[in-house]
Protein backbone atom coordinates (compact mmCIF):
# COMPACT_ATOMS: atom_id res chain seq x y z
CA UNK A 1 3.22 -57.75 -83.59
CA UNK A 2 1.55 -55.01 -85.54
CA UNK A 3 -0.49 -53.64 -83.10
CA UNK A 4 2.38 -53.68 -80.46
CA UNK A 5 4.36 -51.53 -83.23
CA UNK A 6 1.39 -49.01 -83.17
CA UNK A 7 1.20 -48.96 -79.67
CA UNK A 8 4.79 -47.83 -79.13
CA UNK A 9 4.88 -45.38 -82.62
CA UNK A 10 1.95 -44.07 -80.97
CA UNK A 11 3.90 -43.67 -77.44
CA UNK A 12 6.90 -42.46 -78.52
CA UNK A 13 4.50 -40.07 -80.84
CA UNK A 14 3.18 -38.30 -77.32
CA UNK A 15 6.57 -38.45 -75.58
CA UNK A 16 7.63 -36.12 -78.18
CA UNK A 17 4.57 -33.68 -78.15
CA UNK A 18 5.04 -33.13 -74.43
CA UNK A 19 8.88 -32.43 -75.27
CA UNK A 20 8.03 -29.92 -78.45
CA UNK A 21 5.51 -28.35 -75.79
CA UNK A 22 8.22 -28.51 -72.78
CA UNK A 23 10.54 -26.36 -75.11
CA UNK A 24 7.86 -24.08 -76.38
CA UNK A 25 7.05 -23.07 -72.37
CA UNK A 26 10.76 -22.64 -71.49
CA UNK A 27 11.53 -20.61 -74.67
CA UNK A 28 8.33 -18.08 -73.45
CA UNK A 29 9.73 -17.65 -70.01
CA UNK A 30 13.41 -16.62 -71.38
CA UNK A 31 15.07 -19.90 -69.99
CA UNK A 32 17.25 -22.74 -71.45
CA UNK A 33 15.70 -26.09 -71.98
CA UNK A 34 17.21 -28.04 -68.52
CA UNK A 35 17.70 -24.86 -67.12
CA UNK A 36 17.32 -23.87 -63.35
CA UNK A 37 14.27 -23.23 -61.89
CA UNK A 38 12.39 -19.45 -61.15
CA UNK A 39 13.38 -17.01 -58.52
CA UNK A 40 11.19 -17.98 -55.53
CA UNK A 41 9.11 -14.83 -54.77
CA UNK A 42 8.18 -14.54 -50.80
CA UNK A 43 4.75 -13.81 -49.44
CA UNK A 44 5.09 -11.13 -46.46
CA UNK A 45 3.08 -8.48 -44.23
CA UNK A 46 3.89 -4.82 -44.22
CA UNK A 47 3.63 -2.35 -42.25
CA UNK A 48 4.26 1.37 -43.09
CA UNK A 49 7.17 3.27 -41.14
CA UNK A 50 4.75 6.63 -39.50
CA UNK A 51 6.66 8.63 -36.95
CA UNK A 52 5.10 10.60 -34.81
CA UNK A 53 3.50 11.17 -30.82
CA UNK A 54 3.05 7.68 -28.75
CA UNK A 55 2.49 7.58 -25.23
CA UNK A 56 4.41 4.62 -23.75
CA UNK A 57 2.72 2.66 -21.00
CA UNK A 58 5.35 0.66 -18.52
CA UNK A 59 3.42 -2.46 -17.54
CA UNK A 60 4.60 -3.91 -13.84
CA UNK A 61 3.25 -5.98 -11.32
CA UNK A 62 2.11 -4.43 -7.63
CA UNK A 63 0.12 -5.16 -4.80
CA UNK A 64 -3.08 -3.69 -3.12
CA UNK A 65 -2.36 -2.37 0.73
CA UNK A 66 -4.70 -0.26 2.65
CA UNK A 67 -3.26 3.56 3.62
CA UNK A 68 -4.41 3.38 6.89
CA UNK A 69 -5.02 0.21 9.03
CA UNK A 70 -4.69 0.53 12.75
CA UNK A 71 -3.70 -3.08 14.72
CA UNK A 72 -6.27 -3.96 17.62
CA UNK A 73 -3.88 -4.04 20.84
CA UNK A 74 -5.86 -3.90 24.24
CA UNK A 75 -3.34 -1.70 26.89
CA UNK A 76 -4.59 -3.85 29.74
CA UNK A 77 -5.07 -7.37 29.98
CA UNK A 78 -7.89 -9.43 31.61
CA UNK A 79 -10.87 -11.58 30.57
CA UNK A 80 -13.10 -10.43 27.70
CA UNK A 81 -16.47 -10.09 28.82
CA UNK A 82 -18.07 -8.79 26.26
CA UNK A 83 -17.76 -8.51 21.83
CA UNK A 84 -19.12 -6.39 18.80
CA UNK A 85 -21.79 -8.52 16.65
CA UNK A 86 -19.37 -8.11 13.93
CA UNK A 87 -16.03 -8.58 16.01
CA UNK A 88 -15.26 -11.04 13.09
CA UNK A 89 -12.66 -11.50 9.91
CA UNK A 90 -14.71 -9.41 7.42
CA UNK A 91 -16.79 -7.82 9.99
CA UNK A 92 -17.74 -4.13 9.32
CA UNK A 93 -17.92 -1.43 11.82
CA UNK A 94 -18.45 2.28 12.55
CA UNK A 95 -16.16 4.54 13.87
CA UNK A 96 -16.71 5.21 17.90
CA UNK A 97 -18.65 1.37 18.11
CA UNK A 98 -17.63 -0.73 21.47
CA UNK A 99 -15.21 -3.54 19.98
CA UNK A 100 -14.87 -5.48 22.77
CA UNK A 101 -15.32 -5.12 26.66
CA UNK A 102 -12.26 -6.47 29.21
CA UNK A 103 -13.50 -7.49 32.70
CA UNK A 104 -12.99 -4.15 34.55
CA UNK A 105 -12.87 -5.47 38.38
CA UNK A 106 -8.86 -5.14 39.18
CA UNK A 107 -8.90 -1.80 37.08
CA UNK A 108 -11.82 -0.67 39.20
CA UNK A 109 -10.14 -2.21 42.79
CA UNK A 110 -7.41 -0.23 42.03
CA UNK A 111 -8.94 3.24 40.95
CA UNK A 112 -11.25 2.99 44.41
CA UNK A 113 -7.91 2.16 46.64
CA UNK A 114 -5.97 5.38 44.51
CA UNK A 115 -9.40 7.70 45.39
CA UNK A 116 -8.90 6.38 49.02
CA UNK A 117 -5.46 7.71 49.18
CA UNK A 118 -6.26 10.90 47.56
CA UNK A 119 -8.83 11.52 50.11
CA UNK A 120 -5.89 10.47 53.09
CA UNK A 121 -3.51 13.09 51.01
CA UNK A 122 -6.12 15.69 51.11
CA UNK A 123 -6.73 15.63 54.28
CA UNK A 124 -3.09 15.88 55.69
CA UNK A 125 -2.85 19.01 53.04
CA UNK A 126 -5.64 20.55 55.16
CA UNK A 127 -3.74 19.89 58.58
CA UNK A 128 -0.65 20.81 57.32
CA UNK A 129 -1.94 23.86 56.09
CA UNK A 130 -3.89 24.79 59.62
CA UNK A 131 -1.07 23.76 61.13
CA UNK A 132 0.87 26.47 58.92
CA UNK A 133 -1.55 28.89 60.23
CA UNK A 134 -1.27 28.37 64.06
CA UNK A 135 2.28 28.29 63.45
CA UNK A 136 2.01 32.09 62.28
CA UNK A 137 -0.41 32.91 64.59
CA UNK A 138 2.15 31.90 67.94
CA UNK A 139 4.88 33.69 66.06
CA UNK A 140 2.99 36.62 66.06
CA UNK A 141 1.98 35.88 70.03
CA UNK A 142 5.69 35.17 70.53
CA UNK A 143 6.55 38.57 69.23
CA UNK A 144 4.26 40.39 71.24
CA UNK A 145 5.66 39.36 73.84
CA UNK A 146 9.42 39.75 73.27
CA UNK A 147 8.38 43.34 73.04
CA UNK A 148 6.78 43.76 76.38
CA UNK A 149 9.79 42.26 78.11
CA UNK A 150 11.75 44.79 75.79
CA UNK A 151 9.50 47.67 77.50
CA UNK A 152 9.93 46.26 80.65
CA UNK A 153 13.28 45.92 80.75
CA UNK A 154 13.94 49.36 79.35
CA UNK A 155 11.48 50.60 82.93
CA UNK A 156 13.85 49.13 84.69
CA UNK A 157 17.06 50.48 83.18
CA UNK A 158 14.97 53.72 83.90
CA UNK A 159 14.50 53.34 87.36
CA UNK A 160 17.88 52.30 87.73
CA UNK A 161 19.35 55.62 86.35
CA UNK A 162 16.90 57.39 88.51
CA UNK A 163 17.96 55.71 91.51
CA UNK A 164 14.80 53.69 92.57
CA UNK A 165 15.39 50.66 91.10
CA UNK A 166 17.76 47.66 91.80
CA UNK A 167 20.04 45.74 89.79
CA UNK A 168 18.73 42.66 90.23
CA UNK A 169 15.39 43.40 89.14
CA UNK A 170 17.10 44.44 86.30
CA UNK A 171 18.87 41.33 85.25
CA UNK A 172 15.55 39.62 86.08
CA UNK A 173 14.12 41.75 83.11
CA UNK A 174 17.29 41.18 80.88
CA UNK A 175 17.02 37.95 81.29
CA UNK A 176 13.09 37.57 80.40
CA UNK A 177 13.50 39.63 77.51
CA UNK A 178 16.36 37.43 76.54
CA UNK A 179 13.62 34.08 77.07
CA UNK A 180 11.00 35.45 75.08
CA UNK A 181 13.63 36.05 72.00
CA UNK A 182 14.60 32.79 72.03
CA UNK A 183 10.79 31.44 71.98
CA UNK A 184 10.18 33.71 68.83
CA UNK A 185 13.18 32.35 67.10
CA UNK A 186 11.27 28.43 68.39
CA UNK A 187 8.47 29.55 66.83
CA UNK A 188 10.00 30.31 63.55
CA UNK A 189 11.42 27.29 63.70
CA UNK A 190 8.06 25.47 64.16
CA UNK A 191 6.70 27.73 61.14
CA UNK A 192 9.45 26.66 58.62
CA UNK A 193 8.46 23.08 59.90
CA UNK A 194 5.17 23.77 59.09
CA UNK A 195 5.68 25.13 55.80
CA UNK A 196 8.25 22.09 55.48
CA UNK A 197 5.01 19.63 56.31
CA UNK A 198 2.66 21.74 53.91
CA UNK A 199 4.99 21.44 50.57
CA UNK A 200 5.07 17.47 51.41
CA UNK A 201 1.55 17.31 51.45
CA UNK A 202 1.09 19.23 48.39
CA UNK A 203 3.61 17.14 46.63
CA UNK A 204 2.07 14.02 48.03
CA UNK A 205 -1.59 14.80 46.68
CA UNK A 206 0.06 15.37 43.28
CA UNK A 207 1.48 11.86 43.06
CA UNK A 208 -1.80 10.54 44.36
CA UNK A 209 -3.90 12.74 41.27
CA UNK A 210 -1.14 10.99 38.98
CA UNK A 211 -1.95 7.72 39.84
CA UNK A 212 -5.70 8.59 39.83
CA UNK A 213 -5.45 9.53 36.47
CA UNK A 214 -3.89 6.32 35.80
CA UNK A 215 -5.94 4.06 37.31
CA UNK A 216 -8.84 6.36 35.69
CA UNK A 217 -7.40 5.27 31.71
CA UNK A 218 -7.24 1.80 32.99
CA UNK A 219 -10.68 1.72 33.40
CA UNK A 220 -11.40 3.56 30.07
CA UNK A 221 -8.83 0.95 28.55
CA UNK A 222 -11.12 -1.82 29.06
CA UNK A 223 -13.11 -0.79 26.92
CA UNK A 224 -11.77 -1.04 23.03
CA UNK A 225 -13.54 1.38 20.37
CA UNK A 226 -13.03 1.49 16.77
CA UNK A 227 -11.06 4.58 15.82
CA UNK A 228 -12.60 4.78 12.23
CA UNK A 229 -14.96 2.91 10.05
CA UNK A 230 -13.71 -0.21 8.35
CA UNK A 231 -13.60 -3.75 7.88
CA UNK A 232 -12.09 -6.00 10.67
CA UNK A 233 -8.75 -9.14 9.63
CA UNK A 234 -7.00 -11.25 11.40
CA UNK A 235 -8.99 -11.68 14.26
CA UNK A 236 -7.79 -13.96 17.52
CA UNK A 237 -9.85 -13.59 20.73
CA UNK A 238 -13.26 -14.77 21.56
CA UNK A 239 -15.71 -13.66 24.52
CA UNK A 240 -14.41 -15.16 27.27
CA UNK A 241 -11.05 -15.63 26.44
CA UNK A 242 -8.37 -13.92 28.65
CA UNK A 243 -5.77 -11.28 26.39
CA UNK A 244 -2.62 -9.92 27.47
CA UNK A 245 -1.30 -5.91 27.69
CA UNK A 246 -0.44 -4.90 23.71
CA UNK A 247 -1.43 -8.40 22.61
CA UNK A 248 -2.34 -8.33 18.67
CA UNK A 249 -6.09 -9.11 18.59
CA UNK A 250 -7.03 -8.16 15.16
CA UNK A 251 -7.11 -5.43 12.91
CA UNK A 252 -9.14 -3.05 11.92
CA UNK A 253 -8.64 -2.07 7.70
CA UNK A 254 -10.00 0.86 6.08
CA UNK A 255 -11.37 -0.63 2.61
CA UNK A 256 -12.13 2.73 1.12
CA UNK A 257 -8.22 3.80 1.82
CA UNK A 258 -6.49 2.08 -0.86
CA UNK A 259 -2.84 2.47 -2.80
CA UNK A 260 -0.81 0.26 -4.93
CA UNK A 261 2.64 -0.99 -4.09
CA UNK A 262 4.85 -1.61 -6.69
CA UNK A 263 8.75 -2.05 -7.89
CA UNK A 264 10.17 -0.62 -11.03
CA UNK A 265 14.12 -1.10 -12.36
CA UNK A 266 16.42 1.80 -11.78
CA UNK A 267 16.16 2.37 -15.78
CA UNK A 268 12.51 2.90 -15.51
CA UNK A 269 12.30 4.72 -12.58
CA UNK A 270 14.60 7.03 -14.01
CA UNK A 271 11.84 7.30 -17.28
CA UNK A 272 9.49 8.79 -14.24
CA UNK A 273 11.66 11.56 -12.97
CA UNK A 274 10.64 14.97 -14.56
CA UNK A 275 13.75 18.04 -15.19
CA UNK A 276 14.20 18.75 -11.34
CA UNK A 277 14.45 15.04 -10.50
CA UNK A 278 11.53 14.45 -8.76
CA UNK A 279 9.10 11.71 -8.94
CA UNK A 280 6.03 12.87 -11.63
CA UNK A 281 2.65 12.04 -10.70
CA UNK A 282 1.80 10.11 -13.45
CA UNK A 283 -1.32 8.63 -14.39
CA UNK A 284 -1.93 4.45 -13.81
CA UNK A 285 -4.10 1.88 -14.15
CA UNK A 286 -4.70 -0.97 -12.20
CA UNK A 287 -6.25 -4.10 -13.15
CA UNK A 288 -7.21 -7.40 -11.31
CA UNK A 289 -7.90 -10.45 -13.57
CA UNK A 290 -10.68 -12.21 -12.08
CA UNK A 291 -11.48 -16.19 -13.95
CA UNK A 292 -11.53 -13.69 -17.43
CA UNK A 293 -13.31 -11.22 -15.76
CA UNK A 294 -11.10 -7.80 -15.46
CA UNK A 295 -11.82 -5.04 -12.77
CA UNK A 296 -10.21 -2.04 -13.09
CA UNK A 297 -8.72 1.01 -11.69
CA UNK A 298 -7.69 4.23 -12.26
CA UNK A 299 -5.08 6.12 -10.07
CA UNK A 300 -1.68 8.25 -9.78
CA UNK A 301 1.60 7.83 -8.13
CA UNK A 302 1.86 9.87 -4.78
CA UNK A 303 5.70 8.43 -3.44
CA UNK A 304 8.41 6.28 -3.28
CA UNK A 305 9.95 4.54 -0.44
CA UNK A 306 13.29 6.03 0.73
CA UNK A 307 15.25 3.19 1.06
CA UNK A 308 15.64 0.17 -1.80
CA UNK A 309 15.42 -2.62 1.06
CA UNK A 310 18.32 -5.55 1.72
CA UNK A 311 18.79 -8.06 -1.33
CA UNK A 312 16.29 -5.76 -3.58
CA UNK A 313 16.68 -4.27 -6.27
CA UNK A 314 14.98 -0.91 -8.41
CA UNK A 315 12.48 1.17 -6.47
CA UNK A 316 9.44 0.75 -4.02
CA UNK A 317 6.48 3.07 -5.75
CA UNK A 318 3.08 3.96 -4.02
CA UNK A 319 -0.29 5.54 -6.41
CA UNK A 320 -3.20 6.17 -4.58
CA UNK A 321 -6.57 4.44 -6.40
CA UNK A 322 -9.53 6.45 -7.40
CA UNK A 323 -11.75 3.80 -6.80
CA UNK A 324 -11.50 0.71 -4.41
CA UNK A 325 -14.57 -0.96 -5.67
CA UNK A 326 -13.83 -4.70 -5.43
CA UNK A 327 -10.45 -4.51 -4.60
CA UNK A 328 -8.46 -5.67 -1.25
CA UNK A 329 -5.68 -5.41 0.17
CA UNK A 330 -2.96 -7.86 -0.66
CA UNK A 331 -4.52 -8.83 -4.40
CA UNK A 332 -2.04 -8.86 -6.50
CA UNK A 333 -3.01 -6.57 -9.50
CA UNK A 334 -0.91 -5.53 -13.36
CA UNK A 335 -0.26 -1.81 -12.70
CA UNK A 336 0.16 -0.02 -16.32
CA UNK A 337 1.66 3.29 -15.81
CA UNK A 338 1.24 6.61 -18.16
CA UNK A 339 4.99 7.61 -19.29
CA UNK A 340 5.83 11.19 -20.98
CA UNK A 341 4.97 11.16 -24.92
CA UNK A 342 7.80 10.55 -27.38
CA UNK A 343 8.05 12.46 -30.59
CA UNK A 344 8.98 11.02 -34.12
CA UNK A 345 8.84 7.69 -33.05
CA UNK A 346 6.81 4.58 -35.17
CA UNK A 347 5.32 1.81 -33.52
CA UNK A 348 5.84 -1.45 -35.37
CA UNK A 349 5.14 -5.13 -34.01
CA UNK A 350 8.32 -6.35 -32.47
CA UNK A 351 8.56 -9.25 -34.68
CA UNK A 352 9.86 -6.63 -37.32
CA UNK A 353 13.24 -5.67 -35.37
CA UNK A 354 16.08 -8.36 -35.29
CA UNK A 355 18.04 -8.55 -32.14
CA UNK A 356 20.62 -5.70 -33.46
CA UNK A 357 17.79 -3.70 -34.43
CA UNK A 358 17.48 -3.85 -37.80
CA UNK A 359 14.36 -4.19 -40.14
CA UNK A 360 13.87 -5.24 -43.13
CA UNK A 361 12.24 -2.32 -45.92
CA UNK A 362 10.38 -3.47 -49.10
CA UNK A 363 12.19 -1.34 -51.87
CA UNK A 364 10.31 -0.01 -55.23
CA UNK A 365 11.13 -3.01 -57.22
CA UNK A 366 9.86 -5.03 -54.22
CA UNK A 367 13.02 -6.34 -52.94
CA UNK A 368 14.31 -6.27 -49.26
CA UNK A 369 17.32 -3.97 -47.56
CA UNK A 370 18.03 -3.97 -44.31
CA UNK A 371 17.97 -0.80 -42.29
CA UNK A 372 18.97 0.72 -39.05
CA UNK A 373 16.91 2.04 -36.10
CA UNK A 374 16.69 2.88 -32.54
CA UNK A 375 14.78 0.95 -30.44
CA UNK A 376 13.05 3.25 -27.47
CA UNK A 377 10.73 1.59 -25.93
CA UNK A 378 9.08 -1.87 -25.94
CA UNK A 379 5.40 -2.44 -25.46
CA UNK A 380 4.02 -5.54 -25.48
CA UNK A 381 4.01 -7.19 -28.45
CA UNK A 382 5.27 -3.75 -29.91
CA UNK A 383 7.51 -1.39 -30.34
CA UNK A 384 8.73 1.90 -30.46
CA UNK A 385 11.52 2.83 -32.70
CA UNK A 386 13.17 5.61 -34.63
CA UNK A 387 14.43 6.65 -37.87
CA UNK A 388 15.26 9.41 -40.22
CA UNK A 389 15.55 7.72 -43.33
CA UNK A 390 12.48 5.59 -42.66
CA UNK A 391 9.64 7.94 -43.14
CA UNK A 392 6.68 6.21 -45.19
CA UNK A 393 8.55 3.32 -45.92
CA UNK A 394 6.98 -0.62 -45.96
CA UNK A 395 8.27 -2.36 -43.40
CA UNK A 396 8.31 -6.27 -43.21
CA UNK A 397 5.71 -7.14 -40.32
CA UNK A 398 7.21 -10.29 -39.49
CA UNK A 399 11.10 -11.39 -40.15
CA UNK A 400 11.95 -14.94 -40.74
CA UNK A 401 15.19 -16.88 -41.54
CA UNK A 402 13.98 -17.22 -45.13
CA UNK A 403 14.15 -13.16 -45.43
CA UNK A 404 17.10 -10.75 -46.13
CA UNK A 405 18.55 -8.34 -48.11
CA UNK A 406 17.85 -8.51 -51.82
CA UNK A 407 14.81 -11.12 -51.34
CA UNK A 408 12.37 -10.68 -53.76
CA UNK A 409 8.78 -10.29 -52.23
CA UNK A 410 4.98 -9.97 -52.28
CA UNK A 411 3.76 -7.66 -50.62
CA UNK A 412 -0.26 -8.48 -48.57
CA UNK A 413 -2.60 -6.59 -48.86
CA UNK A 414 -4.84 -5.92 -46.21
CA UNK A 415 -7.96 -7.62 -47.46
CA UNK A 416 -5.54 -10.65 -48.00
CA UNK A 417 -5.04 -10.73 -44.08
CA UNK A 418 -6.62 -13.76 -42.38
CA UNK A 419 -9.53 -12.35 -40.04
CA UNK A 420 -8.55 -12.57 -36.71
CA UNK A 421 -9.37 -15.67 -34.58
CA UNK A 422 -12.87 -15.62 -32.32
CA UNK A 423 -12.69 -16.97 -28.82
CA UNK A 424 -12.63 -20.84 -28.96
CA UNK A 425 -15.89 -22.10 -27.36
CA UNK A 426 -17.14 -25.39 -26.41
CA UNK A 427 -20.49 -26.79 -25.45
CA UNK A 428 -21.29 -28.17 -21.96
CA UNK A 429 -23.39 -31.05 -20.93
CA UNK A 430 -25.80 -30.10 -17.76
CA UNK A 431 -23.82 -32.09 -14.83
CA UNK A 432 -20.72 -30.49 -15.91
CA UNK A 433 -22.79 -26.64 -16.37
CA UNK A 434 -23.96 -27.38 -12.96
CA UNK A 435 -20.93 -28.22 -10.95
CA UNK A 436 -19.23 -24.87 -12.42
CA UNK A 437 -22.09 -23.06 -11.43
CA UNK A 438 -22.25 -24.20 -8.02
CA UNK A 439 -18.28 -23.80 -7.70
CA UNK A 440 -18.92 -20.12 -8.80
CA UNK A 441 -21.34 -19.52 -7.03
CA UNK A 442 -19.92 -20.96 -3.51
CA UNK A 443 -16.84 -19.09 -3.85
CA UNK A 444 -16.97 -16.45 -1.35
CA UNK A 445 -14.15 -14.34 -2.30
CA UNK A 446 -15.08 -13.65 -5.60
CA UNK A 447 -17.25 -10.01 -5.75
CA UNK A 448 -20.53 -9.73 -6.61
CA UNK A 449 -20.22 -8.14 -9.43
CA UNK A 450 -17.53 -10.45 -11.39
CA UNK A 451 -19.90 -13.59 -9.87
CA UNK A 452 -23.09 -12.22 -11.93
CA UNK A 453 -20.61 -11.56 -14.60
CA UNK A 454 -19.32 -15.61 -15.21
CA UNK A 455 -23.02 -16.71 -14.16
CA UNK A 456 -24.29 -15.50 -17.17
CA UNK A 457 -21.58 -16.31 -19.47
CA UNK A 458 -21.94 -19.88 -18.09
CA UNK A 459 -25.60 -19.82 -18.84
CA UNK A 460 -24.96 -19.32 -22.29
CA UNK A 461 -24.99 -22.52 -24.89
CA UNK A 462 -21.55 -22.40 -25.69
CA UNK A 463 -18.66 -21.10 -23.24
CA UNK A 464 -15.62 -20.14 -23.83
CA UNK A 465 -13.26 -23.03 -23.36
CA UNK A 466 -10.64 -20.32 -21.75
CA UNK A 467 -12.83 -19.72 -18.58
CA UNK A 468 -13.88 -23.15 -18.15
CA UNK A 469 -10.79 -24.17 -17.99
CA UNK A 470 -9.82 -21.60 -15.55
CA UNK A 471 -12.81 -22.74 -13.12
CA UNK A 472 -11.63 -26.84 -13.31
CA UNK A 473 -8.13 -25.71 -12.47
CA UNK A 474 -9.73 -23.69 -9.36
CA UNK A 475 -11.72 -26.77 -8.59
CA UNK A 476 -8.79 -29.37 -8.78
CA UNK A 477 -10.70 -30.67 -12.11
């Protein structure tokens, strides 16, 4: 019994220490004993309100397409006898090179029956024109004549008057001179028929030379050429294979001739438009993502389409591209374009303005007020706002339910900042190393370039787990 009543003096002996102490700890911090507890003080991430210049960039989506491409249409049909090497999807060729060859039999049957009827319509041109000429020449013959009755008939009248002649021989003159009149007006007739017979001819051998020039470009026609250098798509016909007038065949793509297509709102398009209202020609950037490899580039906007299209919306724009190295038409690119530069505007992450843009500033005494400001532009994960009253001040980085006005914080600093993350990578076993390799390096589409690039990242002992995902998805993995 004794030792159980030293056990409990001695209990009840600490259970009043740790009160006494209890007491001692509230009494320091200015509190009650059973009081409530201390003002929570928040952790948060500033960032500093600095107007000035910023150059927005308006990030869309667009599509590559080749400025000039020229469809492969044959204008006569027949068998095709004979093909470029590289009369292929992908082939290359030179401007002026033979394409393809069309059987040129019929064309040629029918250009040597059209010379044989220009040589026919020649020839009646040169009769009908001789003919013209002995037609003049027994006018003039007729004539000649007509006046020698005249002269006879006017010795006659003579001798008549003089008494020696008779009046029969008389009418036997009027009546010859009256004959050969009416055989110069026949021959005048025959001349007009003459000249009648030479203007068909004429207009005869021109629709003859008309259809020898036509069956001339039939023959040329059979043979297609390549009107510039470029890369052939979308070939159909083989050698051998019969084709059709106009029938699509292929087409022939200039790869060096590139331009972006892409659609912007009405808002944004109107962000593009300079004093006068017409379209600037601002600066953009175009990049392909390629399995985490990024090709790039550079360009400017040249036009817009004129109409907006049925069930579209916004506007059609065009930028030619510097630099078509690796690029195609119809890959489907991020097109960033240069917009005018604001003044007095501060770029903050957007995680700092609420949804009726307002921020949160960190006072003197290091508790929060809410603020007012306009949003202009967003950018990403930024963006761009502005204020008068704001200038210099700390601005809560990232707002949470747990913030608002008269919060009491702590303000980061920036050594207290967690570093940012490195690219997750994970170690490959050889079968799995190999089979990406060999996917890589079978895919044909991929460029040269961007190949070598994942190759050697894939060689490396660890990879990041990003682009080996990417490749499994592309294999079905």
């Amino acid at each position: 019994m004794g030792l159980f009543l030293l056990a409990a003096t001695l209990a009840l002996f600490a259970y009043a220490i740790m009160m006494v102490r209890g007491a001692i700890e509230n009494k320091g911090d200015d509190q009650r004993r059973g009081g409530g507890g201390r003002e929570r003080v928040f952790a948060v991430n500033a960032v500093p309100f600095e107007p000035g210049q910023h150059i927005p960039v308006l990030q869309v989506f667009g599509e590559v397409q080749s400025q000039r491409s020229l469809d492969i249409r044959p204008a006569v049909g027949g068998t095709v006898i004979e093909l470029h090497p590289n009369f292929q999807n992908g082939g290359s060729v030179l401007e002026g090179d033979v394409l393809l060859r069309i059987d040129p039999s019929n064309a040629q049957t029918a250009l040597a029956l059209v010379q044989a009827d220009m040589a026919d319509a020649q020839a009646d041109l040169r009769e009908a024109m001789r003919a013209l000429d002995l037609a003049k020449d027994e006018i003039s013959a007729a004539q000649e004549q007509a006046a020698l009755r005249q002269k006879a008939l006017a010795r006659q009248q003579d001798l008549v008057t003089r008494g020696v002649g008779t009046a029969a021989s008389v009418e036997a003159a009027e009546l010859a001179a009256s004959s050969a009149r009416q055989s110069v007006l026949a021959r005048r007739q025959a001349l007009q028929a003459a000249e009648a017979r030479l203007d068909q001819a004429r207009a005869r051998v021109m629709r003859v030379d008309i259809s020898l020039a036509e069956a001339e470009r039939n023959v040329r026609d059979t043979v297609v050429r390549a009107a510039f250098s470029g890369l052939l798509a979308n070939v159909t016909v083989l050698q051998g294979g019969t084709v059709t007038n106009n029938e699509k065949i292929g087409q022939l793509v200039d790869p060096l001739a590139l331009e972006v297509a892409f659609r912007v709102s009405t808002s944004q398009h109107r962000r593009l438009l300079d004093d006068a209202g017409k379209l600037r020609a601002a600066e953009v950037s175009v990049t392909l993502d390629l399995l985490g490899a990024e090709m790039s580039s550079s360009g400017q906007i040249t036009r817009e389409a004129a109409v907006v299209g049925e069930g579209l919306t916004g506007r059609l724009l065009f930028a030619s591209l510097a630099t078509s190295k690796g690029l195609r038409p119809g890959d489907f690119v991020t097109v960033n374009i240069t917009e005018p530069a604001l003044n007095w505007v501060a770029r903050l992450p957007a995680t700092a303005v609420s949804g009726n843009n307002k921020v949160l500033v960190v006072g003197e005494d290091e508790r929060l007020s809410e603020a007012d400001v306009t949003l202009v532009r967003r950018q990403g994960d930024d963006v761009l706002v502005r204020s008068r009253e704001l200038n210099g001040a700390q601005i809560v980085a990232e707002r949470s339910p747990l913030l608002g006005a008269g919060i009491k914080v702590r303000v980061l600093s920036a050594e207290g900042k967690a570093p940012q993350a490195a690219p997750e990578t994970i170690a490959l076993d050889p079968e799995r190393r190999a089979k990406l390799i060999a996917f890589v390096e079978g895919n044909k589409r991929m460029p040269k370039q961007a190949k070598e690039r994942v190759l050697a990242q894939l060689q490396e002992p660890e990879v990041r787990k990003e682009l080996v995902e990417r490749l499994e998805g592309r294999m079905g993995g």
